[in-house]
Protein backbone atom coordinates (compact mmCIF):
# COMPACT_ATOMS: atom_id res chain seq x y z
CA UNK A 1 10.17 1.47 -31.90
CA UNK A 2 10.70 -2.05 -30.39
CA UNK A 3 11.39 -2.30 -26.69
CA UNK A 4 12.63 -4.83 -24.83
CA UNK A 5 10.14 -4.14 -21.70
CA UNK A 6 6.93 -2.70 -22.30
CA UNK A 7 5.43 -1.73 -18.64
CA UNK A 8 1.75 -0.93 -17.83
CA UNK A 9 0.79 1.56 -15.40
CA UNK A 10 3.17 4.22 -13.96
CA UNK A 11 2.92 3.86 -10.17
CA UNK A 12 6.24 3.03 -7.89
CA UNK A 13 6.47 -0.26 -9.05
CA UNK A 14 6.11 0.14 -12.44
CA UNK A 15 8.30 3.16 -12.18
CA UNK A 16 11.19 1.42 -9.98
CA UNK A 17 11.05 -1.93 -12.34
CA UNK A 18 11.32 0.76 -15.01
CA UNK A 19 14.54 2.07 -13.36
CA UNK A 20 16.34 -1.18 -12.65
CA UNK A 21 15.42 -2.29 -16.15
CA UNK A 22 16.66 0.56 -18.18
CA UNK A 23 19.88 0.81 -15.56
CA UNK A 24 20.94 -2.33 -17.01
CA UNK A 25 21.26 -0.41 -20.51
CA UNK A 26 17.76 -2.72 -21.42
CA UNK A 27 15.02 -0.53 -23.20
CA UNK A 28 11.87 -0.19 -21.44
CA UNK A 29 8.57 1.85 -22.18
CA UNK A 30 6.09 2.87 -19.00
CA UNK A 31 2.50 3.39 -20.03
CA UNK A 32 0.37 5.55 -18.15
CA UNK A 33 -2.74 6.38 -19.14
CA UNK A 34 -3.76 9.33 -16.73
CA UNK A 35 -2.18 12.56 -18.31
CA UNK A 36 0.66 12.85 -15.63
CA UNK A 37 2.50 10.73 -13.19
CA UNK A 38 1.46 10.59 -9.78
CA UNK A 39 -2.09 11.30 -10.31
CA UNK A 40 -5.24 10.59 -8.96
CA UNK A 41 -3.29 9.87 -5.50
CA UNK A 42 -4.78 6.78 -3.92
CA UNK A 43 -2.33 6.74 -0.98
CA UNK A 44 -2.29 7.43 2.50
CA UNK A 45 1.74 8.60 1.80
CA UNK A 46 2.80 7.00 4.82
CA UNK A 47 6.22 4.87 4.45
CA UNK A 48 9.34 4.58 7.13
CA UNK A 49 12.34 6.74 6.42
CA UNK A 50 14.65 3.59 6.41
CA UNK A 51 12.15 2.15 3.56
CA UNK A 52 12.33 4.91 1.53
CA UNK A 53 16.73 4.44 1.93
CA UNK A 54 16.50 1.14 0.45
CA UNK A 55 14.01 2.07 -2.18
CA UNK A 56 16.91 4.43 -3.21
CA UNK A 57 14.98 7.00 -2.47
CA UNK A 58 16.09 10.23 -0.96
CA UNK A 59 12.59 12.67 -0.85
CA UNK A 60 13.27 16.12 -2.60
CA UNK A 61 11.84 18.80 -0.57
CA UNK A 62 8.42 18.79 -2.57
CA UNK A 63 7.89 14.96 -1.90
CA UNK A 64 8.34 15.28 1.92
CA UNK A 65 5.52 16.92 3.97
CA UNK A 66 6.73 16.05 7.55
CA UNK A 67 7.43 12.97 10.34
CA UNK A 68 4.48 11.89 11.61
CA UNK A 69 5.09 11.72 15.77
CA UNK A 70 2.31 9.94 17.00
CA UNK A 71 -0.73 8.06 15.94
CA UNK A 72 -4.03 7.74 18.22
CA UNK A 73 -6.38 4.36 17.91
CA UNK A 74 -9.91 4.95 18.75
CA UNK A 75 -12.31 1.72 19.71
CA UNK A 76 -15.95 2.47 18.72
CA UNK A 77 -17.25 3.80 22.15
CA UNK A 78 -14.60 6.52 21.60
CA UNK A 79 -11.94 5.04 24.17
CA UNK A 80 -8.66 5.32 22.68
CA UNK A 81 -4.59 4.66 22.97
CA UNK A 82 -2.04 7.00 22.07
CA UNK A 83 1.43 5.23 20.36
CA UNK A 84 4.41 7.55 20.34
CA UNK A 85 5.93 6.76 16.70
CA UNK A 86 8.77 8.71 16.48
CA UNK A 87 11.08 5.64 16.71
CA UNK A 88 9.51 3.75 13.62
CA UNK A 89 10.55 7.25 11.63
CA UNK A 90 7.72 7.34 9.49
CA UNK A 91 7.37 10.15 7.25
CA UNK A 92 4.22 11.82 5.34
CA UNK A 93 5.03 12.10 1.93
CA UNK A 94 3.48 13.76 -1.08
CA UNK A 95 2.69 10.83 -3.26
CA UNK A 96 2.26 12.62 -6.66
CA UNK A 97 5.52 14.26 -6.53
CA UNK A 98 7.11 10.82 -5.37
CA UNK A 99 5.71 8.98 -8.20
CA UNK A 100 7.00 11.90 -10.52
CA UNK A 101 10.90 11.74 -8.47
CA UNK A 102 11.29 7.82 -9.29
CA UNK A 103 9.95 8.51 -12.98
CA UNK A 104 13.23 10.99 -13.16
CA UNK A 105 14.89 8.18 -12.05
CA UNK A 106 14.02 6.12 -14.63
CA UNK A 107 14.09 8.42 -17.33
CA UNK A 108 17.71 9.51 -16.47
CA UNK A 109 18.54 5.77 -16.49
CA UNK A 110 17.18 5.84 -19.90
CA UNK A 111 13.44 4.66 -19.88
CA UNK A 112 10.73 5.95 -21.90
CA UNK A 113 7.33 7.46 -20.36
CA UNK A 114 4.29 7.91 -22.41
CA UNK A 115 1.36 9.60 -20.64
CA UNK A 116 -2.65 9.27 -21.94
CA UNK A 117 -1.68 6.18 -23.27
CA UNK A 118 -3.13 2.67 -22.21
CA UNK A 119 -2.64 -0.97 -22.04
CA UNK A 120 -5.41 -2.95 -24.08
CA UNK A 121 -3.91 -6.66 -24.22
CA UNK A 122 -1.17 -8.69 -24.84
CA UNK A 123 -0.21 -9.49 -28.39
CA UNK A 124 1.84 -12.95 -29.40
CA UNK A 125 5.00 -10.47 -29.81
CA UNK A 126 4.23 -7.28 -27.45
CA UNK A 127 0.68 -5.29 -26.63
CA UNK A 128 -1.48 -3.66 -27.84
CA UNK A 129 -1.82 0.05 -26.47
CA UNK A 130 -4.28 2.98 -27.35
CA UNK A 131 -1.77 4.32 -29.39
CA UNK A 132 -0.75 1.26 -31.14
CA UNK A 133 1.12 -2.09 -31.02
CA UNK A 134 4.28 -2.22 -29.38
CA UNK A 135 6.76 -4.80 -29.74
CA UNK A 136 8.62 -6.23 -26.58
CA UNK A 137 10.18 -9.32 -24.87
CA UNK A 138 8.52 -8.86 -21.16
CA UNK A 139 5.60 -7.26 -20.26
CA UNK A 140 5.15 -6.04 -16.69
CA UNK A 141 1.15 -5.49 -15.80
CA UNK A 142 1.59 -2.41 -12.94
CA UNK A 143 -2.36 -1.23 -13.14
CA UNK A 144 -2.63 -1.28 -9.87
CA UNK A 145 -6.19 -2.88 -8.12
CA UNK A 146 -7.94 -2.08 -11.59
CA UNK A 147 -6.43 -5.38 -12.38
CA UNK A 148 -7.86 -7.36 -10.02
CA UNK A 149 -11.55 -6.22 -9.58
CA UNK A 150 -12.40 -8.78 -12.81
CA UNK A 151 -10.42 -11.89 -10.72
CA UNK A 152 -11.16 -11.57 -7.12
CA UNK A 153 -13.89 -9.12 -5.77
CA UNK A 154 -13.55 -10.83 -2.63
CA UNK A 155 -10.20 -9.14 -1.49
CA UNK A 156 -11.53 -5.87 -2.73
CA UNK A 157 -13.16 -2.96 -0.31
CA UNK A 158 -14.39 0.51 -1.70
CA UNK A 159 -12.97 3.45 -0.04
CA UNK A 160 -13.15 7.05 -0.34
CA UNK A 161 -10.21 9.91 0.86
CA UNK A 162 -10.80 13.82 1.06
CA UNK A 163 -7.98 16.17 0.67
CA UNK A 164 -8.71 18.77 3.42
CA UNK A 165 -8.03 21.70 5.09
CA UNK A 166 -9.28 22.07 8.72
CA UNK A 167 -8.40 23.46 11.84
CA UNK A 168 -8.59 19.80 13.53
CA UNK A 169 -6.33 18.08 12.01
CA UNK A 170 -3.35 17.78 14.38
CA UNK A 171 0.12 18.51 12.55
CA UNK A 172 1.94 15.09 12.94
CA UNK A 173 -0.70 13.25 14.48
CA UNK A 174 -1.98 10.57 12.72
CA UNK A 175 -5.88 9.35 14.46
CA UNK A 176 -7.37 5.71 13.44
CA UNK A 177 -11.28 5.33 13.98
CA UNK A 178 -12.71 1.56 14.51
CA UNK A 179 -16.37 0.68 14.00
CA UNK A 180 -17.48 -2.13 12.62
CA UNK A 181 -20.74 -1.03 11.83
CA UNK A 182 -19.80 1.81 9.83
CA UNK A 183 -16.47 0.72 8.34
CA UNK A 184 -16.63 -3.48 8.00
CA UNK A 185 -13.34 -5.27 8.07
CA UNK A 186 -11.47 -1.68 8.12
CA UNK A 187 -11.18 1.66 9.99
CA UNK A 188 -11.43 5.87 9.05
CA UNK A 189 -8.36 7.48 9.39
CA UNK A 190 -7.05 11.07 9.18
CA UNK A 191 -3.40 11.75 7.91
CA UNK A 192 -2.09 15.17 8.88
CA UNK A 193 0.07 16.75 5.73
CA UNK A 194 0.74 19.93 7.40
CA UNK A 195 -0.36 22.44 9.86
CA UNK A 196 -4.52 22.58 9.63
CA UNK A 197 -4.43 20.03 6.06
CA UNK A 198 -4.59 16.42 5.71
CA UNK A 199 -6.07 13.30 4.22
CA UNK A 200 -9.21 11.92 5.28
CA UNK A 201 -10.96 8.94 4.25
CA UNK A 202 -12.68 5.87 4.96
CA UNK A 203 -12.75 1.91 3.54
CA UNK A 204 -14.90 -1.13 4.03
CA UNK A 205 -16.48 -4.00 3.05
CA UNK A 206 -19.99 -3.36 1.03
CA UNK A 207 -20.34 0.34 2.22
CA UNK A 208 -20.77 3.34 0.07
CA UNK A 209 -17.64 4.75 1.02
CA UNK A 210 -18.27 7.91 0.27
CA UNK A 211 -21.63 8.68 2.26
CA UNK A 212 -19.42 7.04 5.36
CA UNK A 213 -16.69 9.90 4.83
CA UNK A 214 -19.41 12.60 5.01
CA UNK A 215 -20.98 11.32 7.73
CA UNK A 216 -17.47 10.93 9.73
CA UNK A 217 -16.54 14.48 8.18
CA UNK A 218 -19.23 15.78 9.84
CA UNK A 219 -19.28 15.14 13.08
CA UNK A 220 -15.65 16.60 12.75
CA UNK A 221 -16.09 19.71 12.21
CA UNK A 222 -16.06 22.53 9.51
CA UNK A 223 -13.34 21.79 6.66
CA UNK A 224 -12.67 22.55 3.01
CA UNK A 225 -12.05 20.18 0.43
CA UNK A 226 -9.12 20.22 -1.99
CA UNK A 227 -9.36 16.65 -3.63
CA UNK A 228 -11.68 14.00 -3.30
CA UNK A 229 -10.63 10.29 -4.67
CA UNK A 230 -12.72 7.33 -4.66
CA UNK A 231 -10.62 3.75 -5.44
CA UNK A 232 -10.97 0.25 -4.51
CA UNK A 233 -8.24 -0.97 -2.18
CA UNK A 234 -6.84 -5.04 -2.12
CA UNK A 235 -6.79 -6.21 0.80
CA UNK A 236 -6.27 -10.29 0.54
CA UNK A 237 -2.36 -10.59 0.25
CA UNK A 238 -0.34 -11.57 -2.90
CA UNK A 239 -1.84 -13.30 -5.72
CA UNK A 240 -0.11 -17.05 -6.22
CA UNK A 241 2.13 -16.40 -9.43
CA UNK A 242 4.03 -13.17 -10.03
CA UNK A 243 5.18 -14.65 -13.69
CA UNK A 244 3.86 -16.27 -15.97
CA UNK A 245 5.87 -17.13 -19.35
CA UNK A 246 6.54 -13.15 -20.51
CA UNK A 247 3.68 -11.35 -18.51
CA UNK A 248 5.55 -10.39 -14.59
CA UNK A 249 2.71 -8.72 -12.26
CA UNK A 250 3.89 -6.33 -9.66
CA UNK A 251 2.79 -3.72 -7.07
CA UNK A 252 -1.07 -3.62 -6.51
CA UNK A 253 -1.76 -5.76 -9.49
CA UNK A 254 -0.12 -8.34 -7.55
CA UNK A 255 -2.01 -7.93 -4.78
CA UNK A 256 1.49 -7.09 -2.78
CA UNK A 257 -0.02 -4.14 -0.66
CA UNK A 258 -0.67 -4.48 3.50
CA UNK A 259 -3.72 -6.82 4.16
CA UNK A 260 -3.98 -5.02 7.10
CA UNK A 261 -3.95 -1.35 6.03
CA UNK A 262 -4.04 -1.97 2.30
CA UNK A 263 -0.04 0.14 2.06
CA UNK A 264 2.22 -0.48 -0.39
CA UNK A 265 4.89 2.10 -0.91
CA UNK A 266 7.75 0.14 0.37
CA UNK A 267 6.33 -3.66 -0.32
CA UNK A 268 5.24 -2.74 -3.58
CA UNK A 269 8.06 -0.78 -4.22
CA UNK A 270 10.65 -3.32 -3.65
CA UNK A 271 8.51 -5.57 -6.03
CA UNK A 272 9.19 -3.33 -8.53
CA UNK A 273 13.21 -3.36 -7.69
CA UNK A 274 13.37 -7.06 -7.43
CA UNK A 275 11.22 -7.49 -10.71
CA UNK A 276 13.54 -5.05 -12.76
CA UNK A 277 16.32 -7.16 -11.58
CA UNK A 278 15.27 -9.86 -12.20
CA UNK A 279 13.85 -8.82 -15.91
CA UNK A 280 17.33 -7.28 -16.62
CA UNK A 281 18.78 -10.78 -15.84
CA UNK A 282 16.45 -12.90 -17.70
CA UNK A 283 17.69 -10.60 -20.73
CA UNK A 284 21.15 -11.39 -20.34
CA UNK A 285 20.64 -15.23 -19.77
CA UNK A 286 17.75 -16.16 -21.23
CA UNK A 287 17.12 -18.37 -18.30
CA UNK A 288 13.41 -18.30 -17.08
CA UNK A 289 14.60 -19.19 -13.67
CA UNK A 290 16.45 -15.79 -13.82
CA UNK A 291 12.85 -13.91 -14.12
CA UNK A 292 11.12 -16.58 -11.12
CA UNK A 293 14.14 -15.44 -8.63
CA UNK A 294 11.65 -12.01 -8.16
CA UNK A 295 9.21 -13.83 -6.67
CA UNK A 296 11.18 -15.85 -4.48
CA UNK A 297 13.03 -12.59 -3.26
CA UNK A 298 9.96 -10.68 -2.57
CA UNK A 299 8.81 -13.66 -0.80
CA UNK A 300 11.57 -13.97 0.93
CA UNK A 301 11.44 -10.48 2.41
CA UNK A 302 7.38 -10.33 2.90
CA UNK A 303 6.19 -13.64 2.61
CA UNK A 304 5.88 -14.66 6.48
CA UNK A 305 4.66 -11.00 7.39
CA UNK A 306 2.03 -11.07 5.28
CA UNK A 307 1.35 -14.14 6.06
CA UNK A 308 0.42 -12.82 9.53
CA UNK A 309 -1.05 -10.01 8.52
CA UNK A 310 -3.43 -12.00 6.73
CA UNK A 311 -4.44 -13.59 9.62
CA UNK A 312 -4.64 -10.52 11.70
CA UNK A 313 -7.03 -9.02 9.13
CA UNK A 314 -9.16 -12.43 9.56
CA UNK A 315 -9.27 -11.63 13.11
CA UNK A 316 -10.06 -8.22 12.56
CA UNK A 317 -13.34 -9.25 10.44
CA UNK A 318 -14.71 -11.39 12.60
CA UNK A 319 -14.77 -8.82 15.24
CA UNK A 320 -17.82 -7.45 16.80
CA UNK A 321 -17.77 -3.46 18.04
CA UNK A 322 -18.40 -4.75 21.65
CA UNK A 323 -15.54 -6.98 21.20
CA UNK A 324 -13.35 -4.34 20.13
CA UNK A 325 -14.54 -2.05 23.10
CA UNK A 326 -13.01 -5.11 25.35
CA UNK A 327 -10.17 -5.10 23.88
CA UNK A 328 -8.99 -1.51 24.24
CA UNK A 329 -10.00 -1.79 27.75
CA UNK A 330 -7.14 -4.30 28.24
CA UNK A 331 -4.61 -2.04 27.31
CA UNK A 332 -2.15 -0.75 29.70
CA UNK A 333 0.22 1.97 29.71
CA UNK A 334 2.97 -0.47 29.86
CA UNK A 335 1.88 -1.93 26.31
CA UNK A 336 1.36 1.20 24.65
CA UNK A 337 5.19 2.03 25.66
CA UNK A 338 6.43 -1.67 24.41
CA UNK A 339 4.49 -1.22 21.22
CA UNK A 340 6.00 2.86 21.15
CA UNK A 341 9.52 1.33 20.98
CA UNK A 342 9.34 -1.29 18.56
CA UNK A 343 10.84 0.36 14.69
CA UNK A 344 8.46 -2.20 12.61
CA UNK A 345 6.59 0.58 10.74
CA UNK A 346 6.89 -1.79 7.81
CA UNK A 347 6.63 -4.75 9.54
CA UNK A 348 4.30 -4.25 12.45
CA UNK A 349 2.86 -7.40 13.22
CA UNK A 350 4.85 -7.91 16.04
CA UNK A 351 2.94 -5.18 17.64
CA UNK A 352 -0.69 -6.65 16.45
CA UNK A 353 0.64 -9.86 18.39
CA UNK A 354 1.75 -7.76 21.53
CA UNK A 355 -1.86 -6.15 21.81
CA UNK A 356 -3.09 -10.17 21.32
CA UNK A 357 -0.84 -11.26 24.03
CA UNK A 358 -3.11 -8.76 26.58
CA UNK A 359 -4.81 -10.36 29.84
CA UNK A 360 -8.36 -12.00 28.10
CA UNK A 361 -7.68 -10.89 24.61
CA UNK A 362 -5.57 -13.85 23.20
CA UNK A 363 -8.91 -15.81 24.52
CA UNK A 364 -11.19 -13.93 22.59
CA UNK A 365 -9.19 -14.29 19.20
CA UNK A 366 -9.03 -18.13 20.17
CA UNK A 367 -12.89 -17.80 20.43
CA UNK A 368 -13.24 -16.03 16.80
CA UNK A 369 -10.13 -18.01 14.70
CA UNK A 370 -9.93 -20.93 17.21
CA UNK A 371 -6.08 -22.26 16.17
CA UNK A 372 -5.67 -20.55 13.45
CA UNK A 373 -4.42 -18.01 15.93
CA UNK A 374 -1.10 -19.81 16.39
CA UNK A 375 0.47 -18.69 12.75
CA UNK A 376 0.42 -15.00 14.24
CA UNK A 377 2.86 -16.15 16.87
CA UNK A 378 4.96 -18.93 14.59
């Protein structure tokens, strides 16, 4: 069967393009080529209530876990801040099943989903799949960081996350770890996903992730593992060109996750919504400037944060542990309540810049980025 859309990799924004596509009454084939949707889980699962809403996205009661309340920041001599998140209404979400509610999505709309079954290449009328050629007008590379490791190794860190169970992981409580020395350019985190379970990993740059998570595990406490996943994460912002002639790059591929905690759901997500649309007018017109308008959309929405963020993560790299411990020694009570009442979950550099704009810390990121500094504030 011909198809006008052939899409590789079933993630959210292969899945979502897959949606808008096919609800346009356009035929579109998702190939994934782990034997189920949703799996291995690479995420974190956090994402903001109001961007799962304009995802179109209401969570059945097996996607949604529970709101996360609070999240705790911890400097490398152990000092910490506590941010009270219940304004940003960010919710801990089960990933797998999310993947597999948006593929009912697109399936109801009318798409096809083939599992175990793999992109090879692009042919001069379709691709080329482990299960044959398929013929198509568009094809949309979704694969995800896998697509990037040949291009760019710079933007890429290694990272490791457990699936636990453990009596110290606090229910709602989400606890960031700093230390440059063990985690380069990132952080350890633990994600609570109920009472006593959670996700716990590690990322950095030119570590081996997963010794670093065993170390951190154990000076923890005792715990059980459930799942253990080991994937790259892209953390260098959005490659230049979303399109080019029939091949449209979205989600991860694109490089469209947070540079500053390597997230996607909701960036990447929309991607996939504003490439679908854009796809499904391109069909009707046969206007390539139909299928450019998704990258000026998504830049239009994410462009100048990431942007930012970019910048913040330069910072961020170029910081010392010592540096870091100087830092969370500036900050008062009164910050942590300004940065507790912002709702920029998805958009949070506005707090990164209120934590710059401390007493003697917007002199030390001078020091490290010199001007560059200005584009966080601009």
């Amino acid at each position: 069967m011909d198809y006008d859309v052939v899409i590789a990799g079933g993630s959210i924004a292969g899945l979502l393009c897959a949606r808008e596509i096919a609800n346009s009454g356009y035929s579109v084939l998702v190939l994934e080529e782990d034997y189920e949707i949703g799996t291995p889980e690479h995420c974190g699962g956090l994402v903001s209530t109001s961007g799962l809403e304009e995802l179109g996205i209401i969570p059945r009661s097996k996607t949604f876990n529970h709101m996360i309340e609070s999240a705790e920041v911890f400097a490398p001599n152990g000092n910490s801040f506590t941010i009270n998140s219940k304004k940003q209404k960010v919710a801990e979400i089960n990933r797998r099943e999310l993947d597999k509610q948006i593929a009912h999505q697109a399936q109801k709309n009318g798409a096809d989903i083939k599992v175990r079954t793999s992109f090879q290449e692009l042919t001069n009328d379709g691709v080329r799949t482990s299960d044959g050629e398929k013929k198509c007008k568009i094809v949309v590379d979704a694969r995800g960081v896998s697509a990037l490791v040949s291009k760019d190794r710079d933007g890429i860190l290694s990272s490791a996350q457990y699936e636990i169970y453990a009596d110290w992981i606090k229910k709602s409580k989400v606890e960031v770890y700093f230390d440059q020395e063990k985690y380069p350019g990132f952080f350890s985190w633990i994600i609570p996903s109920g009472e006593g379970t959670g996700k716990v990993g590690v990322a950095g740059r030119g570590i081996n992730a997963a010794d670093a998570l065993e170390n951190f595990l154990s000076k923890k406490g005792k715990y059980s593992t459930i799942r253990k996943i080991f994937a790259p994460i892209w953390i260098k912002g959005p490659i230049e060109k979303f399109v080019s002639d029939r091949l449209v790059i979205v989600g991860d591929a694109a490089g469209q996750s947070k540079p500053t905690t390597a997230g996607g759901i909701f960036s990447c997500g929309m991607a996939g919504i504003f490439a679908g649309q854009a796809i499904a007018k391109f069909l009707e017109s046969g206007n390539k400037y139909d299928l450019e308008e998704y990258q000026k959309n998504w830049k239009q929405m994410f462009g100048k944060e990431f942007e930012k963020q970019s910048f913040a993560r330069k910072l961020l790299e170029r910081l010392d542990n010592q540096t870091i411990n100087k830092l969370f020694e500036s900050i008062t009570p009164e910050i942590v309540k300004d940065i507790s009442e912002k709702d920029d979950f998805d958009f949070h550099t506005s707090s990164i810049i209120k934590l710059l704009g401390m007493k003697g810390s917007i002199k030390t990121a001078q020091t490290i980025i010199g001007g560059e500094i200005k584009k966080l504030f601009s």
